[in-house]
Protein backbone atom coordinates (compact mmCIF):
# COMPACT_ATOMS: atom_id res chain seq x y z
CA UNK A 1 -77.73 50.96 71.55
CA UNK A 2 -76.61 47.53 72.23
CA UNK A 3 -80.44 46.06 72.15
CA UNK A 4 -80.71 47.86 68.90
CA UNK A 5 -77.49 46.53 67.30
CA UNK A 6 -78.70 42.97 67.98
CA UNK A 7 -82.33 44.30 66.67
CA UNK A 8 -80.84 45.23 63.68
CA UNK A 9 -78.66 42.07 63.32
CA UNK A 10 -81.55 39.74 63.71
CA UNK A 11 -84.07 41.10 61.44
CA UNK A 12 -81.68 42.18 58.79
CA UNK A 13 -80.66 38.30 58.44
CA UNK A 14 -84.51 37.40 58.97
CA UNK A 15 -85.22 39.41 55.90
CA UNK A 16 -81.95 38.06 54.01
CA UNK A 17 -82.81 35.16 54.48
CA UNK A 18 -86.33 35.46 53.42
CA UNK A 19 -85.26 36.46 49.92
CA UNK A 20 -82.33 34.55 49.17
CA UNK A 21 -84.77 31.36 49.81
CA UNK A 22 -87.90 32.49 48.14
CA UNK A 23 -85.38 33.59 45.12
CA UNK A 24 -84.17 30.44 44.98
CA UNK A 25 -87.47 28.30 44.57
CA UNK A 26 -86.55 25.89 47.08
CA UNK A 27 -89.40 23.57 48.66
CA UNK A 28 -87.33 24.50 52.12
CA UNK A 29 -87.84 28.36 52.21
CA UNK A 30 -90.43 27.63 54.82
CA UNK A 31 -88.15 25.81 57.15
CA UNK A 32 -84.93 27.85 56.06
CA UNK A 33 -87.22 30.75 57.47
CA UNK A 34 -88.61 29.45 60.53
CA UNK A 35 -84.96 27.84 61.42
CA UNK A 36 -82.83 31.51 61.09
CA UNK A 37 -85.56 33.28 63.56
CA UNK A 38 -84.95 30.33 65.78
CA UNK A 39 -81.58 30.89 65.69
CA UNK A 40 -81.39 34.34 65.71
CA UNK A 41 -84.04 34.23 68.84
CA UNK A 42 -81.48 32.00 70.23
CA UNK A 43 -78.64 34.81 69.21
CA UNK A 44 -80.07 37.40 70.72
CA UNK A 45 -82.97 36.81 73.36
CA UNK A 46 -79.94 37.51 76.30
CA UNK A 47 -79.66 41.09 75.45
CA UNK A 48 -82.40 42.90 73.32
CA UNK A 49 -85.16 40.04 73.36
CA UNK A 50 -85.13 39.27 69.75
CA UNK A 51 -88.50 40.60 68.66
CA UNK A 52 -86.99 41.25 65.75
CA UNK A 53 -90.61 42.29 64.62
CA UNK A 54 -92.78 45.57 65.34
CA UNK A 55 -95.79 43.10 65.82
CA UNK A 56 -94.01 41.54 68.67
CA UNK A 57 -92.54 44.51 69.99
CA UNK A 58 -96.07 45.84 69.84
CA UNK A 59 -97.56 42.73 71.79
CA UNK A 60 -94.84 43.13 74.28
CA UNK A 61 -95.50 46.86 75.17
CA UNK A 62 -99.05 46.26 75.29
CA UNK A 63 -98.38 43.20 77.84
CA UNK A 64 -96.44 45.75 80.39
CA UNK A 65 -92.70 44.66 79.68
CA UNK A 66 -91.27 47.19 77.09
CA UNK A 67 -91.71 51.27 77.70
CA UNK A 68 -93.14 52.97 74.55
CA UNK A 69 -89.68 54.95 73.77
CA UNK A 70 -87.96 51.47 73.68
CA UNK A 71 -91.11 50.30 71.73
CA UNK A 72 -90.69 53.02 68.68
CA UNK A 73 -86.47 52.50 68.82
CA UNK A 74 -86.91 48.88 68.09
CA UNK A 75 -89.52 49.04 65.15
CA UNK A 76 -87.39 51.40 63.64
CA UNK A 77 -84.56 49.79 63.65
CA UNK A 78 -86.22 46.78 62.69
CA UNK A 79 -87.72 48.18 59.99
CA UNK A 80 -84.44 49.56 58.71
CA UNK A 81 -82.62 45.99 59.19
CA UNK A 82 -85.40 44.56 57.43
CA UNK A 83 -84.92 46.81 54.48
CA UNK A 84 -81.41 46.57 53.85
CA UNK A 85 -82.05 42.52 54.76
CA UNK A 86 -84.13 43.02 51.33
CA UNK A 87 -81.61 45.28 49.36
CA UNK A 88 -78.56 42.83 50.01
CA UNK A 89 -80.87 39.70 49.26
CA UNK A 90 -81.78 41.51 46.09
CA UNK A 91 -78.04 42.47 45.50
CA UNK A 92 -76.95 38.67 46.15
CA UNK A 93 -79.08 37.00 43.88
CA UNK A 94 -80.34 39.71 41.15
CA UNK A 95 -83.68 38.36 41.16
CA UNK A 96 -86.86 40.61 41.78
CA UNK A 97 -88.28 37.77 43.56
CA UNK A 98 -85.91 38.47 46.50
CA UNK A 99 -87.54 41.46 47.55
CA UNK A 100 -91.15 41.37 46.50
CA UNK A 101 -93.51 40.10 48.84
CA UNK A 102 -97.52 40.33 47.75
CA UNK A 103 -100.92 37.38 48.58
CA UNK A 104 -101.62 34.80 46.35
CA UNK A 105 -102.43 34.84 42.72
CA UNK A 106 -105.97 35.62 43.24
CA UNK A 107 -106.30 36.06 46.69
CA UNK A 108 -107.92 39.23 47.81
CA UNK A 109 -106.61 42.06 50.00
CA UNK A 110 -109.38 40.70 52.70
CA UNK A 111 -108.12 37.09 52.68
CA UNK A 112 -104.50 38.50 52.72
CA UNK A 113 -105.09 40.65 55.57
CA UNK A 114 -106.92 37.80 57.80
CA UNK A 115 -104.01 35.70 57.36
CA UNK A 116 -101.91 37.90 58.61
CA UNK A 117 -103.85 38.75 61.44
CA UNK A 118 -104.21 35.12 62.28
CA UNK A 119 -100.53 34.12 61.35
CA UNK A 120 -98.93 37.15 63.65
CA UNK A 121 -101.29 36.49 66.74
CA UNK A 122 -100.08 32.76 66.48
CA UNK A 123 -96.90 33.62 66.61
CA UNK A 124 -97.14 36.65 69.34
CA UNK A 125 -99.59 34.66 71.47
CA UNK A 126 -96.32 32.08 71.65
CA UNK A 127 -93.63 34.59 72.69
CA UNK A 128 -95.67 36.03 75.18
CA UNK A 129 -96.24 32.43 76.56
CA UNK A 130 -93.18 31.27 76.39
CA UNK A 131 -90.75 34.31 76.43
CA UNK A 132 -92.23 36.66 78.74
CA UNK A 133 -94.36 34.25 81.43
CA UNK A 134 -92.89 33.42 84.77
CA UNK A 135 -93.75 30.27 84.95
CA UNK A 136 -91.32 29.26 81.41
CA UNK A 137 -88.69 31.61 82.61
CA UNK A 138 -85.24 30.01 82.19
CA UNK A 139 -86.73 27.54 79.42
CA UNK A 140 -84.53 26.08 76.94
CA UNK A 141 -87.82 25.86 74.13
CA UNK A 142 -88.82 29.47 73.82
CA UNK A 143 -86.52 29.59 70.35
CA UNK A 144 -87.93 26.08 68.77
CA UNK A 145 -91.51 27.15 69.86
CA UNK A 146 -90.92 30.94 68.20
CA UNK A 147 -89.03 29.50 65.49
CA UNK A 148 -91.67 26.47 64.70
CA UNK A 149 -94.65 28.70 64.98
CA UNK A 150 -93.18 30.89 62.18
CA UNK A 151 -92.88 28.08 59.98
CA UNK A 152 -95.89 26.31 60.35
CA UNK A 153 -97.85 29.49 59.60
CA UNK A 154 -95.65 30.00 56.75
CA UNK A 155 -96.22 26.66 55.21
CA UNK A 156 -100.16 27.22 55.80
CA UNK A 157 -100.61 31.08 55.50
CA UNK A 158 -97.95 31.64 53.20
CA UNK A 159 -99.70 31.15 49.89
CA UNK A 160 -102.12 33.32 50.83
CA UNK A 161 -100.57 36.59 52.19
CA UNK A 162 -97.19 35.84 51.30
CA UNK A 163 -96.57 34.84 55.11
CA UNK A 164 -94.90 37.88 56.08
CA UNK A 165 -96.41 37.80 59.91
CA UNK A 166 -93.87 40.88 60.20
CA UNK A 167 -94.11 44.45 59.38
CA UNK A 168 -90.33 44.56 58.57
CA UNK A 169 -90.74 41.83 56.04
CA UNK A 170 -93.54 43.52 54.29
CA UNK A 171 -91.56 47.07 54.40
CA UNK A 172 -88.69 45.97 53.46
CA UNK A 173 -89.16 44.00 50.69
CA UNK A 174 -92.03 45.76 48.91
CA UNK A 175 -89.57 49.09 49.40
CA UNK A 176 -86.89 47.44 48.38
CA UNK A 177 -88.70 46.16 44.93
CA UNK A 178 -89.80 50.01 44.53
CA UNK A 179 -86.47 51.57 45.07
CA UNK A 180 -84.55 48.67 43.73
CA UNK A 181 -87.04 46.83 40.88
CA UNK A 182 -89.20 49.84 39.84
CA UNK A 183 -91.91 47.52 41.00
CA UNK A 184 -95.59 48.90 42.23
CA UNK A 185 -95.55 46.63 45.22
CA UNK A 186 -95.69 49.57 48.10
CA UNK A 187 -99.37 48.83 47.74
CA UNK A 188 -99.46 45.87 49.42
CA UNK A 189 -97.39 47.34 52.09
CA UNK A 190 -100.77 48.28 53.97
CA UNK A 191 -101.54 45.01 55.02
CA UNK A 192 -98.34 43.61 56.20
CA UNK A 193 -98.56 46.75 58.42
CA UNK A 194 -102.52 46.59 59.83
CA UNK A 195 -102.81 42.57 59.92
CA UNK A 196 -99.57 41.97 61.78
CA UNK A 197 -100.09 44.98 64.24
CA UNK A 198 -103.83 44.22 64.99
CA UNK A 199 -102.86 40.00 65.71
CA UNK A 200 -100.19 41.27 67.75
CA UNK A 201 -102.51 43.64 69.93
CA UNK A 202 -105.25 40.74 69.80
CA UNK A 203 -102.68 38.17 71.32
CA UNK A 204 -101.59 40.74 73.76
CA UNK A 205 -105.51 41.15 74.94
CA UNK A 206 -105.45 37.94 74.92
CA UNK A 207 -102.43 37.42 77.57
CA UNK A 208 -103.61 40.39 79.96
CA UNK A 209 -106.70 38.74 80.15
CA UNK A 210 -105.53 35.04 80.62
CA UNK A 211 -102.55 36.10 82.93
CA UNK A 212 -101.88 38.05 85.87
CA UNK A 213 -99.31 40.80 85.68
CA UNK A 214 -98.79 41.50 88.76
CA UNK A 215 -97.88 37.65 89.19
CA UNK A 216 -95.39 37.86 85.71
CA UNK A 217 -93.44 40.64 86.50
């Protein structure tokens, strides 16, 4: 219950934080985004290992280090942080723009999707590197190099899919601009679900194939 708690506490300011920036218009979402999952990594890596993201959870199952019960608890409860992360951004600031989160004006669904295949394995293929590999354990980096990744996908990606790189992000904020907005969003809520999940299971491949378990344990 404790991992979940810190789960929930992590994503749910992820997400806030996510939609107070974007609502705002600042030039520093980007940053402002990548900097609170640094610090939240940093918050939280000691007890539940700030995933903070089904994707990563996903990766991290699929590498050997996180049993599938403990898997399906912490995308739930990410999920659910992520969504109220939404509502109270939405709350805050009274702007739809805090909890709708859809590609590019004129990108396509296949475009989006890619991105967020690409974006997610960039950032899973780092945590496994540098959160769950013997040789970096103790490191003082793993939050920068987490936190860094997200935001230069974000700065690259991010006009194409949106940059969610997250399942939570995508759930949470297209449900909260249905339940909250009246929006039509949910639509979009497909591919911040397949793209994240399939880069996450491509970086785990990845790992397992580059790495030795046995010798990571």
């Amino acid at each position: 219950m404790k991992k979940l708690l810190y789960e929930f506490i992590g994503t749910f300011f992820l997400v806030f934080t996510i939609g107070c920036t974007v609502a705002s218009g600042s030039v520093l979402a980007a940053l402002a985004i990548g900097s609170v999952l640094m610090i939240m990594v940093y918050a939280g890596g000691h007890l539940s290992g700030a995933h903070y993201n089904p994707a990563v959870s996903l990766a991290i199952f699929l590498r050997g280090k996180l049993g599938m019960n403990e898997m399906l608890s912490y995308m739930g409860t990410q999920v659910i942080g992520g969504l109220l992360g939404a509502i109270a951004a939405y709350m805050i600031t009274g702007n739809s723009a805090s909890c709708l989160h859809t590609p590019g004006a004129g990108v396509g669904a296949g475009a989006a999707l890619l991105a967020e295949i690409l974006g997610t394995f960039a950032l899973c293929y780092v945590v496994l590197n540098v959160a769950t590999t013997k040789a970096n354990n103790g490191n003082s980096f793993y939050g920068l190099a987490i936190g860094f990744t997200v935001f230069a996908m974000a700065v690259g990606l991010g006009p194409v899919s949106g940059g969610a790189f997250n399942p939570a992000v995508g759930i949470g904020r297209n449900l909260c601009n249905t339940l909250m907005c009246g929006g039509d969003s949910i639509g979009n809520i497909w591919i911040y679900i397949v793209g994240p999940l399939v880069g996450g299971a491509l970086a785990a491949f990845v790992w397992n194939y580059c790495n030795n378990k046995a010798d990571n344990e």
